[in-house]
C-alpha atoms as a PDB file:
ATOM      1  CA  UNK A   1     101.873  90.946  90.120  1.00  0.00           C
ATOM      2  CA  UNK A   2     100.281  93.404  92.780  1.00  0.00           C
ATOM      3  CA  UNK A   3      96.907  91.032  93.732  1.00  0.00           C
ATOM      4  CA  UNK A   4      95.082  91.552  96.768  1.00  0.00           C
ATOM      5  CA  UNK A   5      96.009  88.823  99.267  1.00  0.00           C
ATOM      6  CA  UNK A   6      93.294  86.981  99.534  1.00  0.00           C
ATOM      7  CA  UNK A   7      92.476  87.064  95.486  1.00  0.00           C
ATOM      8  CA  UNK A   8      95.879  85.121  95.272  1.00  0.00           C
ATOM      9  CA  UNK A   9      95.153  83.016  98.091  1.00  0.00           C
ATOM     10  CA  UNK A  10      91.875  81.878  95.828  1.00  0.00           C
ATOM     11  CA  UNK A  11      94.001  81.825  92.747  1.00  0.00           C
ATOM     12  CA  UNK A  12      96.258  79.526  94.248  1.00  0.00           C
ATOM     13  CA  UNK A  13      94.050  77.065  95.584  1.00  0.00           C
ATOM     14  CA  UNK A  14      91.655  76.903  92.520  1.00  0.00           C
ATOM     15  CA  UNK A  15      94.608  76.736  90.319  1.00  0.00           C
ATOM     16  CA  UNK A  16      97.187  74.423  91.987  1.00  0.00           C
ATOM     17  CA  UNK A  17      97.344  72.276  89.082  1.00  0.00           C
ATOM     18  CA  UNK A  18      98.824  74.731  87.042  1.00  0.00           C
ATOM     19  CA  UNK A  19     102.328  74.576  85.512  1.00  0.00           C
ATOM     20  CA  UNK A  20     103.451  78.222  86.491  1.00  0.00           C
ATOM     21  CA  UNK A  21     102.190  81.536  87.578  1.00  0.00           C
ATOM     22  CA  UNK A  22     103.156  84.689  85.664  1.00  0.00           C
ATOM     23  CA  UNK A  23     102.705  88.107  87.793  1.00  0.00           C
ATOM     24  CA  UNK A  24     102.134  90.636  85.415  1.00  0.00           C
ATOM     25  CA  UNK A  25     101.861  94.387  85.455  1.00  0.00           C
ATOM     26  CA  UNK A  26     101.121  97.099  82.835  1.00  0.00           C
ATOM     27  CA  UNK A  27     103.288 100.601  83.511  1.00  0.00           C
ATOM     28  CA  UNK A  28     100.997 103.626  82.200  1.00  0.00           C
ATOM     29  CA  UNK A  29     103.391 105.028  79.332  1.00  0.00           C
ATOM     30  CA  UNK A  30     104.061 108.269  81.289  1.00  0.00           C
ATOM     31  CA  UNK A  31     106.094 106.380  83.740  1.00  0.00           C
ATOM     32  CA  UNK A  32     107.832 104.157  80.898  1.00  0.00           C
ATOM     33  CA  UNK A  33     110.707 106.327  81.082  1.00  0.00           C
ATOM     34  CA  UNK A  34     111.188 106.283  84.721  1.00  0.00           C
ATOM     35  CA  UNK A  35     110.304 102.669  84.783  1.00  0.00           C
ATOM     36  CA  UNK A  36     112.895 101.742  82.655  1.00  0.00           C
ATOM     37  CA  UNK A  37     115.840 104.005  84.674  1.00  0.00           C
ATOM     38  CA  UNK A  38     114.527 102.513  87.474  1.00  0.00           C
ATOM     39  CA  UNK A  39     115.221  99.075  87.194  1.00  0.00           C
ATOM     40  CA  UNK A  40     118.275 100.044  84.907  1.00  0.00           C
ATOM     41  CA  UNK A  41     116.859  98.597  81.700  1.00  0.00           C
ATOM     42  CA  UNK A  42     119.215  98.807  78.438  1.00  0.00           C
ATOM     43  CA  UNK A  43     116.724  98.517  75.780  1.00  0.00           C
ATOM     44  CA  UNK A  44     119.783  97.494  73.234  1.00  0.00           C
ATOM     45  CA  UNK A  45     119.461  93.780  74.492  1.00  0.00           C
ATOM     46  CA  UNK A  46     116.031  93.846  73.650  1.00  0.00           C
ATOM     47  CA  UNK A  47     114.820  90.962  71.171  1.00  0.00           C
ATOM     48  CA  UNK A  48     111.899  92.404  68.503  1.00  0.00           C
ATOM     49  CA  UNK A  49     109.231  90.403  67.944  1.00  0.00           C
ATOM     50  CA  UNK A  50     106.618  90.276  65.466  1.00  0.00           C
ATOM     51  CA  UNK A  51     102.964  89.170  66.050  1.00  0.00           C
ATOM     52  CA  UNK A  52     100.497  88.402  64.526  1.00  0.00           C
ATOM     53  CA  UNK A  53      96.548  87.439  65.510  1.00  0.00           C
ATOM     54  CA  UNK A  54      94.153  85.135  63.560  1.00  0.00           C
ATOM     55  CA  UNK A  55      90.553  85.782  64.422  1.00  0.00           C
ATOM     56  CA  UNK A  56      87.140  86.892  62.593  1.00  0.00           C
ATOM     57  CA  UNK A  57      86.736  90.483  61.830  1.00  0.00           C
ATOM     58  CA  UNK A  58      84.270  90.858  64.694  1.00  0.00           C
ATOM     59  CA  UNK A  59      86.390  88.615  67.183  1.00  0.00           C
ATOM     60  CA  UNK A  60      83.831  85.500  67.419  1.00  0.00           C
ATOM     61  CA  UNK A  61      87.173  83.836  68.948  1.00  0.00           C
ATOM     62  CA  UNK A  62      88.427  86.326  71.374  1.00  0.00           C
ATOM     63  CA  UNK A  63      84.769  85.731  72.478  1.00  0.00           C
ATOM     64  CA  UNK A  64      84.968  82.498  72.807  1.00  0.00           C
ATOM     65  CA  UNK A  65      87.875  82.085  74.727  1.00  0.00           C
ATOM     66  CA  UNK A  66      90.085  80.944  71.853  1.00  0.00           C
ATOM     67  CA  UNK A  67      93.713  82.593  71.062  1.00  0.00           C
ATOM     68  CA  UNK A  68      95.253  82.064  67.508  1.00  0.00           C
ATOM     69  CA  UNK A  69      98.782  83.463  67.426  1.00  0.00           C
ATOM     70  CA  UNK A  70     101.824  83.360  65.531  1.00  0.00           C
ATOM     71  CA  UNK A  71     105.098  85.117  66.270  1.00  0.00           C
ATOM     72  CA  UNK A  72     108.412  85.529  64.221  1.00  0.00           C
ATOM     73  CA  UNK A  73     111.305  86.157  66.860  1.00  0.00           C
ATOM     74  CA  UNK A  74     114.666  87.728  66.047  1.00  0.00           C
ATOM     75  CA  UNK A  75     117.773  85.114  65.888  1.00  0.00           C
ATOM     76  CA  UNK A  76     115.151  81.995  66.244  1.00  0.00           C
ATOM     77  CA  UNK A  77     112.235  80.276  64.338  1.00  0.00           C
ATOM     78  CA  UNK A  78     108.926  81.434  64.423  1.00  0.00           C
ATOM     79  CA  UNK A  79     106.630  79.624  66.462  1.00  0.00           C
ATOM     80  CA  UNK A  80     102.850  79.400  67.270  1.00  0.00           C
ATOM     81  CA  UNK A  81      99.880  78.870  69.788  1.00  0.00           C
ATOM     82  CA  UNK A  82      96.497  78.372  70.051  1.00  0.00           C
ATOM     83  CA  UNK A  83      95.121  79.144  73.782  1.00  0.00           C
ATOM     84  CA  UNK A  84      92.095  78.668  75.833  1.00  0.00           C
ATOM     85  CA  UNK A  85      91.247  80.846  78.712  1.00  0.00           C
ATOM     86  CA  UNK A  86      89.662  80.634  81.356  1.00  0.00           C
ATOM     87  CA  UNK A  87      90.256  76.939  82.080  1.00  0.00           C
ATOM     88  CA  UNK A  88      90.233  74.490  85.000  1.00  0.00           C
ATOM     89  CA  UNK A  89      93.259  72.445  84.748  1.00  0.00           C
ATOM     90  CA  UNK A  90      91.536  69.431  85.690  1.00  0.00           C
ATOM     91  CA  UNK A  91      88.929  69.479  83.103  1.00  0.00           C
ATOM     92  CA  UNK A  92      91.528  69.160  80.022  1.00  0.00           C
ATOM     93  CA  UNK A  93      91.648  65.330  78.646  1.00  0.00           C
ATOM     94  CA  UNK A  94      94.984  64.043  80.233  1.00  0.00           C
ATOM     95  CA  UNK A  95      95.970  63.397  76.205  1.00  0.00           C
ATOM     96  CA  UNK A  96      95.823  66.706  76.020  1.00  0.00           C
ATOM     97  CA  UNK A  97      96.772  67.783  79.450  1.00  0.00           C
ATOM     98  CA  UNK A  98      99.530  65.906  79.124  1.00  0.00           C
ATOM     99  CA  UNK A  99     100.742  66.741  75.703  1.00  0.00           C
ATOM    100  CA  UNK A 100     104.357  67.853  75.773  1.00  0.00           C
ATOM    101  CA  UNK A 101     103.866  70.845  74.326  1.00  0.00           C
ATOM    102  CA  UNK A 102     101.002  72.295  76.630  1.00  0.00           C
ATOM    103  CA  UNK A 103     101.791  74.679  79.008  1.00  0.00           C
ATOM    104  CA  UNK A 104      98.557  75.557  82.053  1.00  0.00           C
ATOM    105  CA  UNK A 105      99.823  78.724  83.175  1.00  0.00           C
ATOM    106  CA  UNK A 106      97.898  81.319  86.065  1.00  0.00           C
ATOM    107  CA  UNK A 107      98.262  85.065  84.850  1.00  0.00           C
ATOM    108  CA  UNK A 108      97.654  87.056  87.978  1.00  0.00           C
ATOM    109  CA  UNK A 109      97.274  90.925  87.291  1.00  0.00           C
ATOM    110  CA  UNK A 110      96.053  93.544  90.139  1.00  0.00           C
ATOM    111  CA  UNK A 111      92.723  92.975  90.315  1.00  0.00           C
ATOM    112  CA  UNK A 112      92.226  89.666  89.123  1.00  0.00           C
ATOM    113  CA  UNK A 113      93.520  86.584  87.086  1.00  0.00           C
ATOM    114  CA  UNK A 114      92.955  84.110  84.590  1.00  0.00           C
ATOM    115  CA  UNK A 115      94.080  80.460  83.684  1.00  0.00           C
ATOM    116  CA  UNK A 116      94.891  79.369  80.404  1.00  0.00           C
ATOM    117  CA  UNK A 117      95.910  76.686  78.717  1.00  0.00           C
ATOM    118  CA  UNK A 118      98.700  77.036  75.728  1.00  0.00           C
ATOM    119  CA  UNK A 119      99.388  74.497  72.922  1.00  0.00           C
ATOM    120  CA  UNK A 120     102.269  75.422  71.613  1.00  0.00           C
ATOM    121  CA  UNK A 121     104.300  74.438  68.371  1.00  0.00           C
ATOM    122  CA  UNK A 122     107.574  75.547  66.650  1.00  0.00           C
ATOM    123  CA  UNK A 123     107.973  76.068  63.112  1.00  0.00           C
ATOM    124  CA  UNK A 124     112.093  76.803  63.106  1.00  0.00           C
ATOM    125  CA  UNK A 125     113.692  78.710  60.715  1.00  0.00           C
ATOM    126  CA  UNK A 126     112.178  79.847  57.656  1.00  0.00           C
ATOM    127  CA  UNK A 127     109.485  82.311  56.051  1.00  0.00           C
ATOM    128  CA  UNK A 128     106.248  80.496  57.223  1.00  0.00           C
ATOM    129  CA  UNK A 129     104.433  83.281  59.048  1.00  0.00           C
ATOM    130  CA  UNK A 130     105.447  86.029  56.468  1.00  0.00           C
ATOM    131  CA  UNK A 131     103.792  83.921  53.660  1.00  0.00           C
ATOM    132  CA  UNK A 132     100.529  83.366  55.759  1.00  0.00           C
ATOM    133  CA  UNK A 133     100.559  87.231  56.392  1.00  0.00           C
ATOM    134  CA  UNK A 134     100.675  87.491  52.889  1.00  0.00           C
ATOM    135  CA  UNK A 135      98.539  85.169  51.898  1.00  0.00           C
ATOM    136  CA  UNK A 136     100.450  83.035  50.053  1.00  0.00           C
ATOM    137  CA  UNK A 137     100.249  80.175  52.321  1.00  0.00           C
ATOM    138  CA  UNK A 138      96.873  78.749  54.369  1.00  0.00           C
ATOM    139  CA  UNK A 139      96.309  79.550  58.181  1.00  0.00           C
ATOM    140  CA  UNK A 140      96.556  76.166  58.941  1.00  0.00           C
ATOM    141  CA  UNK A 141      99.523  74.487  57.425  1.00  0.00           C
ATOM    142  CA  UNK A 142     101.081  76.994  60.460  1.00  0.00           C
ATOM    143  CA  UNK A 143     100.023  74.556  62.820  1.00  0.00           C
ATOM    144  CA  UNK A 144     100.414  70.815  63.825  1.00  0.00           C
ATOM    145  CA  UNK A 145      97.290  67.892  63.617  1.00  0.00           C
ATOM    146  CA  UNK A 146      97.364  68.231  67.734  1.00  0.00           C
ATOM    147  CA  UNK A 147      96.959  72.097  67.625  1.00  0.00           C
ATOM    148  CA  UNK A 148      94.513  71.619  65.405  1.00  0.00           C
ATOM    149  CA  UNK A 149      92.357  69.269  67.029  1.00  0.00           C
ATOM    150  CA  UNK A 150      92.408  71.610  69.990  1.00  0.00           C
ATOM    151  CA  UNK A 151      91.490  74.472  68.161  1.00  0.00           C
ATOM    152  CA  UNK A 152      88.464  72.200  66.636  1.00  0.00           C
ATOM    153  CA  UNK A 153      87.360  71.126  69.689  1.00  0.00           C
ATOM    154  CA  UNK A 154      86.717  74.576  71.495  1.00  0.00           C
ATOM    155  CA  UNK A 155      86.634  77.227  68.292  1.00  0.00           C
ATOM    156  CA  UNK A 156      82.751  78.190  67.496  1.00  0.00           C
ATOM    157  CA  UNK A 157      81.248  75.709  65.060  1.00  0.00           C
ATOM    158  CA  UNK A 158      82.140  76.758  61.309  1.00  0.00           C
ATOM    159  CA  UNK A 159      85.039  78.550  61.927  1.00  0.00           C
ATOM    160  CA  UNK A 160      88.341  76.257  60.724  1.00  0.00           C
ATOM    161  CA  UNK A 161      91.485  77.897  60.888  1.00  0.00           C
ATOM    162  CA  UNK A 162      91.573  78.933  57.209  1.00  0.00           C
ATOM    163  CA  UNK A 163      88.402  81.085  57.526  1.00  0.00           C
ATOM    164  CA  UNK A 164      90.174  83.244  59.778  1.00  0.00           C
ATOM    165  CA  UNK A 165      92.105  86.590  58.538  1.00  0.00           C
ATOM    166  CA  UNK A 166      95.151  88.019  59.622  1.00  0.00           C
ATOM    167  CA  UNK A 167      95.132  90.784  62.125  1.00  0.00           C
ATOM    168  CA  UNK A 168      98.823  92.319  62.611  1.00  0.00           C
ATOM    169  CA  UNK A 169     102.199  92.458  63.141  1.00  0.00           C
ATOM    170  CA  UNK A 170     102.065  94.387  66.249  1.00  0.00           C
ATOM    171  CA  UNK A 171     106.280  95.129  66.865  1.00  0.00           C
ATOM    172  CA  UNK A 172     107.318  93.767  70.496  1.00  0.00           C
ATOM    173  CA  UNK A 173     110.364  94.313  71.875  1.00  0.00           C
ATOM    174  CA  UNK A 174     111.136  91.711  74.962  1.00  0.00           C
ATOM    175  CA  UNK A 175     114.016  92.304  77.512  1.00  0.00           C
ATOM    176  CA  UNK A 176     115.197  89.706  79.972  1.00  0.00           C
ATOM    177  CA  UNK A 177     116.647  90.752  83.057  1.00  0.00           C
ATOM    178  CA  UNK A 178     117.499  90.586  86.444  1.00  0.00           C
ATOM    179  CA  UNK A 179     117.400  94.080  88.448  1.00  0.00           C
ATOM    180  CA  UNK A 180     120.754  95.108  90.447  1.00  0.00           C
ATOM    181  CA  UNK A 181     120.312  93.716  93.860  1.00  0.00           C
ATOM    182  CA  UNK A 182     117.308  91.293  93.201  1.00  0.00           C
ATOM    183  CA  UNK A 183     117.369  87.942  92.799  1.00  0.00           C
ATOM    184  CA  UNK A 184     114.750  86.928  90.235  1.00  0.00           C
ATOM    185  CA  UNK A 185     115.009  87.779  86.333  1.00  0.00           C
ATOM    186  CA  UNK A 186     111.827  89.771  85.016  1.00  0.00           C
ATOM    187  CA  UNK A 187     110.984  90.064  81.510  1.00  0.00           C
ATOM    188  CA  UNK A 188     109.636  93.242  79.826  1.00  0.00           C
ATOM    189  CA  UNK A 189     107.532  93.642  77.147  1.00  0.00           C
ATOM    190  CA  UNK A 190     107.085  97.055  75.210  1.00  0.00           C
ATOM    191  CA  UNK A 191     104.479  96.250  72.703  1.00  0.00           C
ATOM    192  CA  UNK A 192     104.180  99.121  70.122  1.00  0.00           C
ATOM    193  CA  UNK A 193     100.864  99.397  67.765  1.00  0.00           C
ATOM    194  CA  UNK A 194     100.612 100.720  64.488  1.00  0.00           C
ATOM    195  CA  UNK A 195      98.086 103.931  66.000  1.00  0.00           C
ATOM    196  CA  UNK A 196     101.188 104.911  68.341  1.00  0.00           C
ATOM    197  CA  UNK A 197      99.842 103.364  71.594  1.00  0.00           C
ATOM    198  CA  UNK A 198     102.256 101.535  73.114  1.00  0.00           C
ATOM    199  CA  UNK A 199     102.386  99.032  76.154  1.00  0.00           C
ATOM    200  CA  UNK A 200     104.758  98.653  78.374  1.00  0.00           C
ATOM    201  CA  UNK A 201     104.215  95.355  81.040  1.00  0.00           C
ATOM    202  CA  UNK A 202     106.737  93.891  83.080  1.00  0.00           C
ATOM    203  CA  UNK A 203     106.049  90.159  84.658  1.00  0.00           C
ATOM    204  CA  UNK A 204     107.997  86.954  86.366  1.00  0.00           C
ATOM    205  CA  UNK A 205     106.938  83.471  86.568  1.00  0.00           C
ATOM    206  CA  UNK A 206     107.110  80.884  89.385  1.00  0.00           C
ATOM    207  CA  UNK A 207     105.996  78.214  90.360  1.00  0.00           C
ATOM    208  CA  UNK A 208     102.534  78.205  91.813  1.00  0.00           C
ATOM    209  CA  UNK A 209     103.338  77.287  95.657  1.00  0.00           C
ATOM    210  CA  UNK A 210     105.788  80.424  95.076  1.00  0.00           C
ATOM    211  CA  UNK A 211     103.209  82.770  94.250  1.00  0.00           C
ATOM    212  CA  UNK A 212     102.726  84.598  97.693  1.00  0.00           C
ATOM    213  CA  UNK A 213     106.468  84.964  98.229  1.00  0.00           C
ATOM    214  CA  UNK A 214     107.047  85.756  94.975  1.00  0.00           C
ATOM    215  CA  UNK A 215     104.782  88.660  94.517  1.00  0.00           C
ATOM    216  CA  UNK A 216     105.760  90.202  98.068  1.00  0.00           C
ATOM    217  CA  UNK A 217     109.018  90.339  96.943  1.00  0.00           C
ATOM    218  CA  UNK A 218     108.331  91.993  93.436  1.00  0.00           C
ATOM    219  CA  UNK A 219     106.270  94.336  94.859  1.00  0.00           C
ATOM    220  CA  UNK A 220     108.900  95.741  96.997  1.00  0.00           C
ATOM    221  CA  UNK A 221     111.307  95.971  94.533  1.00  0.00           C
ATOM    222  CA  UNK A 222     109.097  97.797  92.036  1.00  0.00           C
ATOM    223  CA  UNK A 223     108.265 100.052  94.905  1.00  0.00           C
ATOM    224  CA  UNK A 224     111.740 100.764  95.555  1.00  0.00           C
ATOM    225  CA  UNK A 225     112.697 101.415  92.796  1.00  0.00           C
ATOM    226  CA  UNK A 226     109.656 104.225  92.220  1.00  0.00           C
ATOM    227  CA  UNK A 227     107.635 101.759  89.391  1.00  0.00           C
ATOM    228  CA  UNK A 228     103.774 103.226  89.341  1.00  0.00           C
ATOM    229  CA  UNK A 229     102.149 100.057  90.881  1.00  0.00           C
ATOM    230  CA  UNK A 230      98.758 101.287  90.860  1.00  0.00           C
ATOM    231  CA  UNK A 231      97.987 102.568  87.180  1.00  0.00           C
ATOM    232  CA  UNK A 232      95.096 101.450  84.817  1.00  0.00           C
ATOM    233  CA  UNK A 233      95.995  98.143  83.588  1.00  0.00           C
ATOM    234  CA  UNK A 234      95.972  97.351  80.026  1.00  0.00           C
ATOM    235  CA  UNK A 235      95.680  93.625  77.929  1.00  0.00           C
ATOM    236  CA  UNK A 236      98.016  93.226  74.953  1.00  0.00           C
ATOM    237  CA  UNK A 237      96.006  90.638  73.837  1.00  0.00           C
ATOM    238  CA  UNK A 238      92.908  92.638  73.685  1.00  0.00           C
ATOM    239  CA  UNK A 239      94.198  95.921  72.933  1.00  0.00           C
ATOM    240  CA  UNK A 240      95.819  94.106  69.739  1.00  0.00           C
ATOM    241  CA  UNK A 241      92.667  92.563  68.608  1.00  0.00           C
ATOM    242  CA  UNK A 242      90.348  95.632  69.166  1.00  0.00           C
ATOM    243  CA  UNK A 243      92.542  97.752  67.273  1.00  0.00           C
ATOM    244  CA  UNK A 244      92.452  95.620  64.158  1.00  0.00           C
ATOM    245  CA  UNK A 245      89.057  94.685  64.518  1.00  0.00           C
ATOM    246  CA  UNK A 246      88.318  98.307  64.503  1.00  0.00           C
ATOM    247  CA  UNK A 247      90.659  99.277  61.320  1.00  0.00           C
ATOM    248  CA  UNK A 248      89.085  96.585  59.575  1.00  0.00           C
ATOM    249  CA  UNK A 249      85.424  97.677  60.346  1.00  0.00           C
ATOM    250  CA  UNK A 250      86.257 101.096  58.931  1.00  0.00           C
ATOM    251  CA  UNK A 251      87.954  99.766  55.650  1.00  0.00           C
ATOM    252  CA  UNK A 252      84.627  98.285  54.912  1.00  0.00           C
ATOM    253  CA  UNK A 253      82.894 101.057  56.052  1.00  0.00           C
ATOM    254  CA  UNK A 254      84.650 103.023  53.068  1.00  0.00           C
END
């Protein structure tokens, strides 16, 4: 949300094919309170989320580039991804480039950014991640024959979908909103993990030609409004995964 000019000037141009950009920043959790006063926040219309990671116990994935995720969502269906990152938009086969249901998106974060791409599928309403979680139903019958095919053709060799175990929920709680006196909504994210850290990150997206504009704007506002624009930033992503990566190594430690 906060990059250097000229690091978003280079995001831009490398990544112009891209659907969106989302401007993201992490709020260290001493200044969650503040944070959330500050931009007048009810946490009541928050939606909770659950999430949940596939991967190998020591993350062969995450190494590789490749995201499996599933997510059950308060008052709608569950639904799914599987996402590669870092890409170059113009390297993806325009089947799959193309696919309705893919979504090329920049995430910009002070200091740097990334581009992934996001193949998306909805499951609707019903108990389909729950039973994978609990093993009572296989990995991949969570996913459809094109999300598959695109996990097949960038996953390490050996790995299917059904080899991989279950690391989660993590509890999210997402808030849409738009701040008094500002024109653009921002979403925030409070992601809480089962060892008591919790993550608080707070992002819009635009469109890429709007990414200058766009993150002059935020910045102001967050400044305004006394948001800590310069702490440590953290990855949910990552900070998920390492954490049960971790828990798991120490179960079979025992």
């Amino acid at each position: 949300m906060l990059l250097d000019p000229a690091v978003l000037e280079e995001m831009l141009a490398l990544t112009s094919h891209a659907d969106s950009v989302e401007l993201k920043l992490t709020v260290p959790d001493s200044e969650r309170r503040a944070t959330v006063t500050g931009l007048g926040m009810d946490p009541l219309d928050a939606q909770i989320r659950q999430v949940f990671f596939f991967d190998t116990p020591d993350l062969r994935l995450n190494k590789a580039g490749v995201v499996v995720r599933a997510r059950r969502v308060q008052g709608r269906g569950d639904d799914t991804v599987i996402k590669l990152r870092p890409i170059v938009p113009d390297e993806l086969p325009p089947s799959v480039r193309n696919a309705k249901t893919m979504v090329v998106e920049v995430d910009a974060m002070p200091g740097g950014y990334v581009c992934s791409a996001s193949f998306k599928g909805a499951l609707g309403p019903g108990d389909a991640v729950r039973q994978v979680a609990a093993g009572d139903r296989a990995v991949r019958k969570l996913y459809s024959k094109a999300q598959r095919a695109f996990y097949a053709a960038h996953a390490p060799d050996g790995i299917g979908l059904d080899d991989l175990t279950v690391l989660g929920p993590i509890t999210v709680l997402k808030l849409k909103f738009t701040p008094k006196g500002f024109k653009r909504r921002l979403v925030a994210e409070l992601w809480l993990y089962p060892d008591g850290e919790r993550i608080l990150e707070l992002s819009t997206k635009c469109a890429p030609t709007e990414g200058f504009q766009v993150a002059a704007e935020t910045r102001a506002l967050l400044a305004e409004r006394g948001v800590d624009l310069y702490g440590e930033q953290q990855t949910k992503t990552k900070t998920a995964l390492d954490y049960f990566a971790k828990n798991l190594q120490e179960q079979a430690a025992v």
